[in-house]
C-alpha atoms as a PDB file:
ATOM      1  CA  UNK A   1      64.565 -84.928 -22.738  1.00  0.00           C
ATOM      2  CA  UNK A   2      66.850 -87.508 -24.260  1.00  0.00           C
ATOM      3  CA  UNK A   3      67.943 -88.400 -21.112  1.00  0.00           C
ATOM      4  CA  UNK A   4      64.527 -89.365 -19.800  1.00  0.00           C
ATOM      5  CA  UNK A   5      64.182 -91.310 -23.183  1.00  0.00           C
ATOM      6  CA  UNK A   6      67.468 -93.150 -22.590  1.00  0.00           C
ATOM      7  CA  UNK A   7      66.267 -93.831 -18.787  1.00  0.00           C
ATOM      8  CA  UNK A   8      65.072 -97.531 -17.834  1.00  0.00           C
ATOM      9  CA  UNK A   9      62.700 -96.579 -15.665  1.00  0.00           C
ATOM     10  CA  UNK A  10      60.707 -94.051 -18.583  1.00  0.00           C
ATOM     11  CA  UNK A  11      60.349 -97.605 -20.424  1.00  0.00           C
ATOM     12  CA  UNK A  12      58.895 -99.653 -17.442  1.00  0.00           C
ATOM     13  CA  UNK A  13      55.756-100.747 -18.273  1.00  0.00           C
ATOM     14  CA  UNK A  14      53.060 -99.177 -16.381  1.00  0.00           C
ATOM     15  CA  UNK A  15      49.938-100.545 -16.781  1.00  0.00           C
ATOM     16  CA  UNK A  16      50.260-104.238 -17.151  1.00  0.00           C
ATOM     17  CA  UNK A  17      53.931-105.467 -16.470  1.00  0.00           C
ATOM     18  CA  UNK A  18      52.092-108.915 -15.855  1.00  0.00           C
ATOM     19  CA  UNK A  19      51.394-109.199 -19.117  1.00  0.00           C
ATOM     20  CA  UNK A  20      54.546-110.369 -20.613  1.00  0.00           C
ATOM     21  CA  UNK A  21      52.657-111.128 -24.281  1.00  0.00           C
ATOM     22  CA  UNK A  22      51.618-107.889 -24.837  1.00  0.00           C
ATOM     23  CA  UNK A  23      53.951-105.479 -27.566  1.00  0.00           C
ATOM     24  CA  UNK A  24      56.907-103.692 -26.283  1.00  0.00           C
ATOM     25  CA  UNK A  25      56.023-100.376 -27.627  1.00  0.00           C
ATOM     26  CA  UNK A  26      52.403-100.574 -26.420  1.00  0.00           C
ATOM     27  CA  UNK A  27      53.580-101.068 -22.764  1.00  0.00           C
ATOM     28  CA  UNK A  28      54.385 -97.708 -21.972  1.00  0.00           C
ATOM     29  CA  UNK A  29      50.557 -96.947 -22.334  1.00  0.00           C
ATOM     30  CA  UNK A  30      46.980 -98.226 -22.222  1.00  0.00           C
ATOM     31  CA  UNK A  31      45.843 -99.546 -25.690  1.00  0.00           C
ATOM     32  CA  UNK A  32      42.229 -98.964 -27.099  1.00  0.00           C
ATOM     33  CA  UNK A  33      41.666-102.868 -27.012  1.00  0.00           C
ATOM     34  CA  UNK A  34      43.293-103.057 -23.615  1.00  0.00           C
ATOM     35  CA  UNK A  35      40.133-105.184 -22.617  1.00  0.00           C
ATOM     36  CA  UNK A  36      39.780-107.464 -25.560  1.00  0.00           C
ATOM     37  CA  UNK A  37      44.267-108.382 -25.015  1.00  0.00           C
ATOM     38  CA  UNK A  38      44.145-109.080 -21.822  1.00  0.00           C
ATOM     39  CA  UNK A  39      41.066-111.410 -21.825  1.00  0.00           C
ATOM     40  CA  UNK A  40      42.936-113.089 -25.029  1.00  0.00           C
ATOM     41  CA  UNK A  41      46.106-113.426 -23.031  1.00  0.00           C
ATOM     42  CA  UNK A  42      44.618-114.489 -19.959  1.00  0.00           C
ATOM     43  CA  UNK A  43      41.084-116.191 -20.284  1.00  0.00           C
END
């Protein structure tokens, strides 16, 4: 368990690694507002 938390890969973001603005700790999942962010970050 720690060791998957400690892995590089576990923390890779999987949804949008494009979008470089976007929180570190919401990478590792799909926000609520994923929508409304990415049409902010990128009209």
């Amino acid at each position: 368990m720690l060791n998957n938390m400690l892995n590089k890969d576990w923390w890779k973001p999987r949804y949008y690694p494009e979008d470089i603005y976007e929180p570190y700790h919401q990478r590792a999942g799909v926000p609520w507002d994923y929508g409304l962010r990415k049409r902010k970050f990128f009209p």
